[in-house]
PDB file of N, CA and C in Angstrom:
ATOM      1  N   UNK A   1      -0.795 -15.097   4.872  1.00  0.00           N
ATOM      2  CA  UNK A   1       0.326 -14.944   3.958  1.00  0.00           C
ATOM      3  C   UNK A   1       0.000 -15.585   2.617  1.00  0.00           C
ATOM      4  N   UNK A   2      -0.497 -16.839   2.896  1.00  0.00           N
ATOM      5  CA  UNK A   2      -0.888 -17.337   1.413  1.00  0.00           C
ATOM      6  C   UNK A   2      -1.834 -16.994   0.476  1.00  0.00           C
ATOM      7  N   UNK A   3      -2.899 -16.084   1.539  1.00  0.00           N
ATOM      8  CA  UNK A   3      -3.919 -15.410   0.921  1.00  0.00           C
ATOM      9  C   UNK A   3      -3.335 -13.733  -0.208  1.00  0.00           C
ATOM     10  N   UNK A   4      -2.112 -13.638   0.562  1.00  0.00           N
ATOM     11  CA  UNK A   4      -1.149 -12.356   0.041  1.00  0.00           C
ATOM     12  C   UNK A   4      -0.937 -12.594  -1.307  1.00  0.00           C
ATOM     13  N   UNK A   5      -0.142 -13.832  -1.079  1.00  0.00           N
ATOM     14  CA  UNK A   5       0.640 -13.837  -2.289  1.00  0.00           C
ATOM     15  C   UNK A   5      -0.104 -14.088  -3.789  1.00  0.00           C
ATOM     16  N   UNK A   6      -1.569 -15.063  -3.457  1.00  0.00           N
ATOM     17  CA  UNK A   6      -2.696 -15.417  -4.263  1.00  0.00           C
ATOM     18  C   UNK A   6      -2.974 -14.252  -4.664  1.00  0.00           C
ATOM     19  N   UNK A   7      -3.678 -13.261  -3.908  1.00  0.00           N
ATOM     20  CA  UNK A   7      -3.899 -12.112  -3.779  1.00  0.00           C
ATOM     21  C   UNK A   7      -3.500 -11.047  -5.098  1.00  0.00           C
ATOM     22  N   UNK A   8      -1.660 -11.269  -5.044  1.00  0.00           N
ATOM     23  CA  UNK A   8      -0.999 -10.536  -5.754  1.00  0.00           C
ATOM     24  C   UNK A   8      -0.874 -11.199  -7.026  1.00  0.00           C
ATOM     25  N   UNK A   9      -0.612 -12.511  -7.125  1.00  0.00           N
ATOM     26  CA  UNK A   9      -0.594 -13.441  -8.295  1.00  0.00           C
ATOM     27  C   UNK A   9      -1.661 -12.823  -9.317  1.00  0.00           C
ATOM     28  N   UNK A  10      -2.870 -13.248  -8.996  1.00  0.00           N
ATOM     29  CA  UNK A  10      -3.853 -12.991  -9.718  1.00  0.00           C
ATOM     30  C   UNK A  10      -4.251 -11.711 -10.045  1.00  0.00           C
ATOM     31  N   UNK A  11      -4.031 -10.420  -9.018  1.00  0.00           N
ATOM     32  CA  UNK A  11      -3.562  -9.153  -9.545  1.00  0.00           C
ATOM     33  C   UNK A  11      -2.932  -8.706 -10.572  1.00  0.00           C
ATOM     34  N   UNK A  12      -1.272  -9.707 -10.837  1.00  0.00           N
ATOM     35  CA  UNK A  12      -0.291  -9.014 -11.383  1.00  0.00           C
ATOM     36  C   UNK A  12      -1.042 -10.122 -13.253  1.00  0.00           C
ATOM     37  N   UNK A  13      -2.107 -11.573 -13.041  1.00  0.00           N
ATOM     38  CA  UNK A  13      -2.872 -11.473 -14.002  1.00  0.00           C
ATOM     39  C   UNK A  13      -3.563 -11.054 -14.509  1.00  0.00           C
ATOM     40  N   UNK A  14      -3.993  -9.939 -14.198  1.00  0.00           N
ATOM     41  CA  UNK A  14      -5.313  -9.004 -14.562  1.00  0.00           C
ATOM     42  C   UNK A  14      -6.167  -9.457 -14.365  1.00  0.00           C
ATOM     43  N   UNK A  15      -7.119 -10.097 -13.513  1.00  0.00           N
ATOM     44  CA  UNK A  15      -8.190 -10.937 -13.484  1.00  0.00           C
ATOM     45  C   UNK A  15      -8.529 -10.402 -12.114  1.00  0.00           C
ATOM     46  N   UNK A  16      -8.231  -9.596 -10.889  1.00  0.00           N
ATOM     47  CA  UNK A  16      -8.825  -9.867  -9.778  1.00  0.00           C
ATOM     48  C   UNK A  16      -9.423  -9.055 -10.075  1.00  0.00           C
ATOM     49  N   UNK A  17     -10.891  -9.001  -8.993  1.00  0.00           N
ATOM     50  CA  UNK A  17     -11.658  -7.625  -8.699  1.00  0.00           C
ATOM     51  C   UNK A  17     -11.271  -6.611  -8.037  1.00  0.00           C
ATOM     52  N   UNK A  18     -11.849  -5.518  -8.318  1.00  0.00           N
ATOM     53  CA  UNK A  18     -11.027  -4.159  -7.896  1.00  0.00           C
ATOM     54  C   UNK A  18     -11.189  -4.313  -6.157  1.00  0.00           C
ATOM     55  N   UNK A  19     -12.331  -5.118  -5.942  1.00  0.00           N
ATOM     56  CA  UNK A  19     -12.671  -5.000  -4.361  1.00  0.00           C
ATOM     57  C   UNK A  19     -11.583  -6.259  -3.804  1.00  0.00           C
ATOM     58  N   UNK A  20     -11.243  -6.936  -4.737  1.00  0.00           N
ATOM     59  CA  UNK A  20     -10.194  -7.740  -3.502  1.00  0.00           C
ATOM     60  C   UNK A  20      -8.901  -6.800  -3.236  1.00  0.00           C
ATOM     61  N   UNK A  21      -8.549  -6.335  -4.834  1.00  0.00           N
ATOM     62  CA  UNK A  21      -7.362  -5.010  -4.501  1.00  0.00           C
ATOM     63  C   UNK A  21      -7.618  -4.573  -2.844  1.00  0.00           C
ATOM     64  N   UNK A  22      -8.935  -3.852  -3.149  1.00  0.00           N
ATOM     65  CA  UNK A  22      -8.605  -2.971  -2.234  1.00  0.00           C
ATOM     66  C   UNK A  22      -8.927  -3.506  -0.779  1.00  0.00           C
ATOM     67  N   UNK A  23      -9.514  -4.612  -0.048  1.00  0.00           N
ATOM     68  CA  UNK A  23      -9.193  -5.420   0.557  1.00  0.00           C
ATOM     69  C   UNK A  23      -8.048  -5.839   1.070  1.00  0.00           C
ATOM     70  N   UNK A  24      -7.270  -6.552   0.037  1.00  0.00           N
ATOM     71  CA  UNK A  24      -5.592  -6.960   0.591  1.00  0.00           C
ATOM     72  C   UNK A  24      -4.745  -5.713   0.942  1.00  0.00           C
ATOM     73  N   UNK A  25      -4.804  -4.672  -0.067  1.00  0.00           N
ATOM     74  CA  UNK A  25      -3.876  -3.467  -0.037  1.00  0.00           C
ATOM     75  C   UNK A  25      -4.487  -3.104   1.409  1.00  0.00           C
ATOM     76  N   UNK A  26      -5.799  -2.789   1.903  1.00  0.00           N
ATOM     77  CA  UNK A  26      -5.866  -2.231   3.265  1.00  0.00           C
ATOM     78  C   UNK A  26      -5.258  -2.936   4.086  1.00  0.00           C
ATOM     79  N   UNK A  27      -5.516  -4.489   3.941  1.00  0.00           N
ATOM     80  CA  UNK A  27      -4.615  -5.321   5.113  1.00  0.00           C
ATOM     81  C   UNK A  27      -2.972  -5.150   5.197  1.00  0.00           C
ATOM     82  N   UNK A  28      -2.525  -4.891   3.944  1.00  0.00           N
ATOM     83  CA  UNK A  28      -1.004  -4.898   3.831  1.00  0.00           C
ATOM     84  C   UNK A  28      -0.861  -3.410   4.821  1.00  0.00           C
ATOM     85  N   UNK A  29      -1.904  -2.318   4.489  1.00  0.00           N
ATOM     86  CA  UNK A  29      -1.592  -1.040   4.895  1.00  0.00           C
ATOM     87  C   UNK A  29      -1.834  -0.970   6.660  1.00  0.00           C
ATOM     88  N   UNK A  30      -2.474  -1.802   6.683  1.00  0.00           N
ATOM     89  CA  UNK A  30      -2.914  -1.761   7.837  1.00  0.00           C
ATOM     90  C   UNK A  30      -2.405  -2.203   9.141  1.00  0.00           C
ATOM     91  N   UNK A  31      -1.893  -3.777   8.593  1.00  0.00           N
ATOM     92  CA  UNK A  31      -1.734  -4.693   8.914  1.00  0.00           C
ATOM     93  C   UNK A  31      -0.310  -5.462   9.145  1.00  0.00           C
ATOM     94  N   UNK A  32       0.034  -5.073   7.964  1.00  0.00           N
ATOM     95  CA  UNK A  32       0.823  -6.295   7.431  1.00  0.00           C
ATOM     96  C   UNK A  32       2.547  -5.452   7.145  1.00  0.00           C
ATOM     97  N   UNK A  33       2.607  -3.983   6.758  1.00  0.00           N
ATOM     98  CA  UNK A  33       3.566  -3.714   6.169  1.00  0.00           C
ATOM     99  C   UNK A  33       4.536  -3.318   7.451  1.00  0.00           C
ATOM    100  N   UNK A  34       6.248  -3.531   7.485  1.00  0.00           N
ATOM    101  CA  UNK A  34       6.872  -2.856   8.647  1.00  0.00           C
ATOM    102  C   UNK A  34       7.778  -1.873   7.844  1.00  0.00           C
ATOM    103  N   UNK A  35       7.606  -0.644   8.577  1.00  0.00           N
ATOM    104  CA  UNK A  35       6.527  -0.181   9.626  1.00  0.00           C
ATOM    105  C   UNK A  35       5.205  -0.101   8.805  1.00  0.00           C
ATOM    106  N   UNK A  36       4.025  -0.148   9.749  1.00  0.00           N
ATOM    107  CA  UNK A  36       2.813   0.188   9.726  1.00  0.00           C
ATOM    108  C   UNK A  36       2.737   1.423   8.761  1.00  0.00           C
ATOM    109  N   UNK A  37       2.276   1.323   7.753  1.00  0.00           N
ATOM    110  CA  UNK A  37       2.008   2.581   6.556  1.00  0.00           C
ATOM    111  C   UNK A  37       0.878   3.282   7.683  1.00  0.00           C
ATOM    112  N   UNK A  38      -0.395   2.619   8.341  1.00  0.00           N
ATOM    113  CA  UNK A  38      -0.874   3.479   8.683  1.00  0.00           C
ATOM    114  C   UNK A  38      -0.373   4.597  10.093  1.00  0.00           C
ATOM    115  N   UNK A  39       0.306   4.061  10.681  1.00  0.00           N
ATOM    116  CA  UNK A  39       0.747   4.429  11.439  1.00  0.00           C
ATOM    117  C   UNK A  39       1.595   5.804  11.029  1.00  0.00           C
ATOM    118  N   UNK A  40       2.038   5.885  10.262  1.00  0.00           N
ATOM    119  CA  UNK A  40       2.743   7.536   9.895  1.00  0.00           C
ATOM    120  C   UNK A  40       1.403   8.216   8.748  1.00  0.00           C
ATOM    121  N   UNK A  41       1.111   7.637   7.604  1.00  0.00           N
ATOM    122  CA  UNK A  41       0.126   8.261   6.791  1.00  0.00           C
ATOM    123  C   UNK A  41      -1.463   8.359   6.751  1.00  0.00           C
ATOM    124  N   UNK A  42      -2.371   9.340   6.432  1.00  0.00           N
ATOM    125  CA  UNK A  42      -2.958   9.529   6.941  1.00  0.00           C
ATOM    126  C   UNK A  42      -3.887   9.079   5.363  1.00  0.00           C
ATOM    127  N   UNK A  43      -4.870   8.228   5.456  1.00  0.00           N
ATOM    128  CA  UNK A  43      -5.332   7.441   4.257  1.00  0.00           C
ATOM    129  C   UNK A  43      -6.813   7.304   4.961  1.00  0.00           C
ATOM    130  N   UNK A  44      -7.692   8.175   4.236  1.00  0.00           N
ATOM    131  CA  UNK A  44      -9.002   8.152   4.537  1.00  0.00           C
ATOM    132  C   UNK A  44      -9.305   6.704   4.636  1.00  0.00           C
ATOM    133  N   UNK A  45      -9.763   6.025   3.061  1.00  0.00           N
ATOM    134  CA  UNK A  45     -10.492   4.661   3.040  1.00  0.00           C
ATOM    135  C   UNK A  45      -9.737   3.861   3.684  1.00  0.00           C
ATOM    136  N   UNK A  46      -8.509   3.602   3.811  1.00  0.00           N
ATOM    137  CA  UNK A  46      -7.964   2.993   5.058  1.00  0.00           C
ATOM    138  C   UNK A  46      -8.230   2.773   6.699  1.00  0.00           C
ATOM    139  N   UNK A  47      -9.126   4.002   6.803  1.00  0.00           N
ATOM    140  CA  UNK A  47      -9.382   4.752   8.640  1.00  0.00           C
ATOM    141  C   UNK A  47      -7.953   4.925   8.683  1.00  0.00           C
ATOM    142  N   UNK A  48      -6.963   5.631   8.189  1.00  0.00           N
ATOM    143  CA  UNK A  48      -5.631   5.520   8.979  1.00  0.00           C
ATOM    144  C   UNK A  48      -5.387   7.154   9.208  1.00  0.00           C
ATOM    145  N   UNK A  49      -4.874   7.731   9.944  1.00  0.00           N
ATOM    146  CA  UNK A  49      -5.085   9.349  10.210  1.00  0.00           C
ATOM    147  C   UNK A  49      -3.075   9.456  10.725  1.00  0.00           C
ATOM    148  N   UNK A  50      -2.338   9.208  10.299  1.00  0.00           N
ATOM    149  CA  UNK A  50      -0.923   9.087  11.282  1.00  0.00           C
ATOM    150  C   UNK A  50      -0.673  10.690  10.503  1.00  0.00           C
ATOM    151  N   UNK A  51       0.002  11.236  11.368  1.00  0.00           N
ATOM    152  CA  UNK A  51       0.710  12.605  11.325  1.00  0.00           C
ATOM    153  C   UNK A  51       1.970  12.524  10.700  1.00  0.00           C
ATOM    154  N   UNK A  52       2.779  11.569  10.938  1.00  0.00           N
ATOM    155  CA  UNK A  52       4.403  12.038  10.326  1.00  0.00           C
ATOM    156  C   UNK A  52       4.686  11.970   9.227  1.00  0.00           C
ATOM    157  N   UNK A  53       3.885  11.268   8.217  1.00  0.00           N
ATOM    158  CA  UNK A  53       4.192  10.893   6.856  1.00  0.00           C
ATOM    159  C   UNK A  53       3.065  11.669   6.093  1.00  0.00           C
ATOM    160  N   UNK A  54       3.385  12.414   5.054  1.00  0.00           N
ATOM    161  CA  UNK A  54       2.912  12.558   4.220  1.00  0.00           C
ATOM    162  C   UNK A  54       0.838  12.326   3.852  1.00  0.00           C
ATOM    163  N   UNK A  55      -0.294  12.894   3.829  1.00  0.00           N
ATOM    164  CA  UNK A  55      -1.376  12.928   3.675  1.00  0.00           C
ATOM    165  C   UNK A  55      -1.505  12.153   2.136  1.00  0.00           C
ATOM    166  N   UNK A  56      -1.866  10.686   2.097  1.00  0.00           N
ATOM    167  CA  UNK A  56      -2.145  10.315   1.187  1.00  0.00           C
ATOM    168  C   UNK A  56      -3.238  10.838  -0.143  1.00  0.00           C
ATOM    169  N   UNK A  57      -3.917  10.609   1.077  1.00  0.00           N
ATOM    170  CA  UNK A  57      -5.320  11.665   0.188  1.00  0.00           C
ATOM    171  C   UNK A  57      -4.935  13.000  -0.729  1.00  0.00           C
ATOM    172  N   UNK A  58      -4.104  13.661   0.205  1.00  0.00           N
ATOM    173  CA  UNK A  58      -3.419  14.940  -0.613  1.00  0.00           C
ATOM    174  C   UNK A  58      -2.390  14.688  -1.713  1.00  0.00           C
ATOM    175  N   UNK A  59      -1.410  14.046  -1.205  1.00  0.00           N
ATOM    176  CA  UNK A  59      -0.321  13.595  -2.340  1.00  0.00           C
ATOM    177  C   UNK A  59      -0.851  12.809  -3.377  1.00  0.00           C
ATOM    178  N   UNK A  60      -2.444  12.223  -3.351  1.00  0.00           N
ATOM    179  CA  UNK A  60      -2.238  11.258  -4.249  1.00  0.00           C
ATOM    180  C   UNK A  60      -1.316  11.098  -5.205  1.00  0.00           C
ATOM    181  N   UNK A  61      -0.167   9.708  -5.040  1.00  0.00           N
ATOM    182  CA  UNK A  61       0.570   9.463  -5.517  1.00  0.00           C
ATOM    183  C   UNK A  61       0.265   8.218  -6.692  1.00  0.00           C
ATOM    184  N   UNK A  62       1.141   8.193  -7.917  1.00  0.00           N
ATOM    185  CA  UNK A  62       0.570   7.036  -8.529  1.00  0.00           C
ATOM    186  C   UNK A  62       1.160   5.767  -7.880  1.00  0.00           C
ATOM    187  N   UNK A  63       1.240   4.593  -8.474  1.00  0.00           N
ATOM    188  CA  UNK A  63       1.257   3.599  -7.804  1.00  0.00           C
ATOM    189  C   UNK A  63       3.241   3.329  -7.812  1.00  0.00           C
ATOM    190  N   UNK A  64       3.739   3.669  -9.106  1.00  0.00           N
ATOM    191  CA  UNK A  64       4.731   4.318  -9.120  1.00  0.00           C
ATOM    192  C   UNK A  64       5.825   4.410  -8.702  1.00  0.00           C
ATOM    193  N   UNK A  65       5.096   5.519  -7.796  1.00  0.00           N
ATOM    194  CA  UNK A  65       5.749   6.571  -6.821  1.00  0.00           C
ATOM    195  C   UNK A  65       5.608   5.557  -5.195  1.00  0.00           C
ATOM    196  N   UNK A  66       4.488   5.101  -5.402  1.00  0.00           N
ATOM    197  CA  UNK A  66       4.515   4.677  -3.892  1.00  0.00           C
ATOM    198  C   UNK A  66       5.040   3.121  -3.685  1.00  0.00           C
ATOM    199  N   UNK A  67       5.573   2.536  -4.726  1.00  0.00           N
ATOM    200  CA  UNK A  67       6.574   1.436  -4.760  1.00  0.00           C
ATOM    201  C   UNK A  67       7.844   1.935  -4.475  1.00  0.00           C
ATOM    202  N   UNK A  68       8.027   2.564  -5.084  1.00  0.00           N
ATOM    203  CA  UNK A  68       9.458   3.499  -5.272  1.00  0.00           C
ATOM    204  C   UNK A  68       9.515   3.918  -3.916  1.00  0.00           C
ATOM    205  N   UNK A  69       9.280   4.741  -3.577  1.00  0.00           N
ATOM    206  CA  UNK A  69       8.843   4.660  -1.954  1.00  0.00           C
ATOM    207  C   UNK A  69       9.306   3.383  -0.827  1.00  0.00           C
ATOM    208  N   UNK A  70       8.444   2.482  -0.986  1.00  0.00           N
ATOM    209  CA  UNK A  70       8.254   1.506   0.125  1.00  0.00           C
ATOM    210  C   UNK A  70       9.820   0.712  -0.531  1.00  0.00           C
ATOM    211  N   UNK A  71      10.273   0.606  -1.823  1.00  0.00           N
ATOM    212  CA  UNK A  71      11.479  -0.014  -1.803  1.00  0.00           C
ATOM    213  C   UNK A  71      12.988   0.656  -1.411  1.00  0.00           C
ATOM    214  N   UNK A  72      12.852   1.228  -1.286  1.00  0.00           N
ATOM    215  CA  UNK A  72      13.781   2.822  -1.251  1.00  0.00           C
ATOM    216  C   UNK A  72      14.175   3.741   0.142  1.00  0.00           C
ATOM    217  N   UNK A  73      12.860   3.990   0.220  1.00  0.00           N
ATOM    218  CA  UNK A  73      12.616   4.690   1.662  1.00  0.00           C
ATOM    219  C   UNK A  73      12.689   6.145   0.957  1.00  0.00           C
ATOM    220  N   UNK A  74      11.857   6.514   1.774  1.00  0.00           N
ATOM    221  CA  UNK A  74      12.423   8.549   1.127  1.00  0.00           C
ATOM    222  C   UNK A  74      12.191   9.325   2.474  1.00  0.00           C
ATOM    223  N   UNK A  75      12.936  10.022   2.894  1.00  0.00           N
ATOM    224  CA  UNK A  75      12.760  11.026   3.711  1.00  0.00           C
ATOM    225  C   UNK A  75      13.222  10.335   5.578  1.00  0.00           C
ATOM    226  N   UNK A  76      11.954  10.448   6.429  1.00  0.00           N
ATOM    227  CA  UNK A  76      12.297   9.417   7.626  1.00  0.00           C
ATOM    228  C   UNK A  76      11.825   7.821   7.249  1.00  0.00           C
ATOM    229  N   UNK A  77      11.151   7.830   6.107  1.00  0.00           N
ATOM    230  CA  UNK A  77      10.623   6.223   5.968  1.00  0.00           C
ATOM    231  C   UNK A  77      11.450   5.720   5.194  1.00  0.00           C
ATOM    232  N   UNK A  78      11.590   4.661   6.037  1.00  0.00           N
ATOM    233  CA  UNK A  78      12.362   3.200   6.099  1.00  0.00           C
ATOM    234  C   UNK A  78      11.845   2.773   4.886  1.00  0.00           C
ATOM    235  N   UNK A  79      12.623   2.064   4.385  1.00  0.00           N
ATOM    236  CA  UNK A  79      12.422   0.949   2.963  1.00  0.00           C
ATOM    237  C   UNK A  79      11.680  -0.032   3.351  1.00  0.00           C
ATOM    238  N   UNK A  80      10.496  -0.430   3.024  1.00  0.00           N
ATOM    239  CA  UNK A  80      10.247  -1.451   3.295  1.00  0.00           C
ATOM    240  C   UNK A  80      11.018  -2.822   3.243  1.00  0.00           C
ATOM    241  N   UNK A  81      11.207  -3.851   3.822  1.00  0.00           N
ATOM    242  CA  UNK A  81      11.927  -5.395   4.278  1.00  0.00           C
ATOM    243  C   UNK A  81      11.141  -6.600   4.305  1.00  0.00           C
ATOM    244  N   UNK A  82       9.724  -5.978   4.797  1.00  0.00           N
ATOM    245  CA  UNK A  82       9.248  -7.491   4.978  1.00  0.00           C
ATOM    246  C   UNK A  82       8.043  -7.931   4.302  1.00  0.00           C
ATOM    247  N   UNK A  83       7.526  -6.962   3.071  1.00  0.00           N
ATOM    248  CA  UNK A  83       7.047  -7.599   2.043  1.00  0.00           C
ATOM    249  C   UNK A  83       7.667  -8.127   0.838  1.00  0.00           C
ATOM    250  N   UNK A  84       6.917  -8.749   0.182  1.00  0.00           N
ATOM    251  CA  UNK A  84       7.612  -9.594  -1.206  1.00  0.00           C
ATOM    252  C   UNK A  84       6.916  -8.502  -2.366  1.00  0.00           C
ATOM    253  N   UNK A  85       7.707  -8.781  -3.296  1.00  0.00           N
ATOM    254  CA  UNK A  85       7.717  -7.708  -4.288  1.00  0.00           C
ATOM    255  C   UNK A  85       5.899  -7.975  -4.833  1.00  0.00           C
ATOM    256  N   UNK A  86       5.585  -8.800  -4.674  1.00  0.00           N
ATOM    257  CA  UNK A  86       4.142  -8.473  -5.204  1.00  0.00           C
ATOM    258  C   UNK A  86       3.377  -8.193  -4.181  1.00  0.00           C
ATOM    259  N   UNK A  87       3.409  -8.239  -2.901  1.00  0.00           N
ATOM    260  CA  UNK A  87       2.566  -7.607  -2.150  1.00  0.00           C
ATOM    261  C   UNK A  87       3.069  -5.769  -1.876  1.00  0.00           C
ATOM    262  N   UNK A  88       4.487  -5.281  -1.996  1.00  0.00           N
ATOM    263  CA  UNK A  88       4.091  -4.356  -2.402  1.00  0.00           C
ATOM    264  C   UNK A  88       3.644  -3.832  -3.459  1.00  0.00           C
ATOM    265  N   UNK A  89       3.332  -4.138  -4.706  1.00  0.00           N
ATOM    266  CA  UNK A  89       3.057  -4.196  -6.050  1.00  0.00           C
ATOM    267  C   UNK A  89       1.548  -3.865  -5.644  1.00  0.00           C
ATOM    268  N   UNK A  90       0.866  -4.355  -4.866  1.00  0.00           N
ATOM    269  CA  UNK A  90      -0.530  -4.713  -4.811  1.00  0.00           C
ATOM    270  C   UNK A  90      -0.573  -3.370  -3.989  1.00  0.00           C
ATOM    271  N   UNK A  91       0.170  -3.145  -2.709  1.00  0.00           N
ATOM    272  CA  UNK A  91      -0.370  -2.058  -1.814  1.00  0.00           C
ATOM    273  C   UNK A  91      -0.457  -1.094  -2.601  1.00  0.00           C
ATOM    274  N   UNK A  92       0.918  -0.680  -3.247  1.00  0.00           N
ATOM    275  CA  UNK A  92       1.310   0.396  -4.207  1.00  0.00           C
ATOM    276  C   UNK A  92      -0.136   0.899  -4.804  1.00  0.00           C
ATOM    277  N   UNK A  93      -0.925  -0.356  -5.228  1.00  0.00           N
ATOM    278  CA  UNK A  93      -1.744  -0.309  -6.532  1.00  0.00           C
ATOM    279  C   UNK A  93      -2.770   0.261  -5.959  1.00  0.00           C
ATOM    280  N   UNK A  94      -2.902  -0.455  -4.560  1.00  0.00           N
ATOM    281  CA  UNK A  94      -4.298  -0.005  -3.830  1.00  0.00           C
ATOM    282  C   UNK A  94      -4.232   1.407  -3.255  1.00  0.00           C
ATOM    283  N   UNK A  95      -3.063   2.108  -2.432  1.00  0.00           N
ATOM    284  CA  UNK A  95      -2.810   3.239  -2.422  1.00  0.00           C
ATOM    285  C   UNK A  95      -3.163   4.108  -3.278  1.00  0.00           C
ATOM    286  N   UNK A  96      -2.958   4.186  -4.659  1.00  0.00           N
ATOM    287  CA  UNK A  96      -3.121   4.862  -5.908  1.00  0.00           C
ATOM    288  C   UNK A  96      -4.513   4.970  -6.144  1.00  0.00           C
ATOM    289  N   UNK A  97      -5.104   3.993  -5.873  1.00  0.00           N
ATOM    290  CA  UNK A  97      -6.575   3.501  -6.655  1.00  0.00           C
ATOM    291  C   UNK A  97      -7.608   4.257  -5.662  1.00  0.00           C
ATOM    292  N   UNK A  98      -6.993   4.557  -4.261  1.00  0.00           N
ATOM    293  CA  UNK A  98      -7.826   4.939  -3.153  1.00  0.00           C
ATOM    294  C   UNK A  98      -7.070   6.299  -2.689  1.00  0.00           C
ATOM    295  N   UNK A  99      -6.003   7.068  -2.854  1.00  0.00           N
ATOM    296  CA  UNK A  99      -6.010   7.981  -2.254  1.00  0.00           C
ATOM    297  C   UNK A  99      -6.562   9.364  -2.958  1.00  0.00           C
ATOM    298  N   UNK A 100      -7.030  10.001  -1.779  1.00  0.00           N
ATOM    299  CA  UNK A 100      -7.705  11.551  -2.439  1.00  0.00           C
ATOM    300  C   UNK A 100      -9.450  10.784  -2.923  1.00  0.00           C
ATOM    301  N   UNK A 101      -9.883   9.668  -2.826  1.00  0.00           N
ATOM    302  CA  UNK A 101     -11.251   9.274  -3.561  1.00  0.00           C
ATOM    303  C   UNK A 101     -12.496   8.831  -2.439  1.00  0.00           C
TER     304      UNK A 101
END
């Protein structure tokens, strides 16, 4: 958790490397978010293949869209609850940066 929030801190300073992005964002995607992003969407660089949600790779969405999303909920997905606004900030970012690539 403390590695999260560091994580996002220094993100939302412009200073991290693109490889920790995409590091934390897989763990949040992976790992960390309820529900499980991978578990419904299907996100190549992730390994995540889920059927009910939306093909990341295909939709590439901007980062945006996929905050808006996880705060909100759209469709059968739930709003996200149990991240803090900068760790979705970060997934959002990493989603964007990696889907469809």
């Amino acid at each position: 958790m403390r590695c999260t929030v560091l994580a996002a801190s220094v993100l939302l300073a412009g200073s991290v490397q693109a490889q920790d992005v995409i590091e934390e964002g897989k763990r949040l995607f992976t790992r960390e978010a309820v529900p499980l992003c991978a578990v419904c969407h299907t996100l190549r660089e992730a390994g995540a293949s889920g059927q009910v949600g939306p093909d990341l790779d295909e939709l590439r969405p901007d980062a945006a869209r996929v905050e808006k999303a996880m705060r909100n909920g759209i469709g059968q997905m739930p709003a996200n609850t149990n991240l803090k606004d900068a760790q979705i900030r970060l997934l959002a970012n990493y989603v964007a940066s990696v889907a469809g690539k």
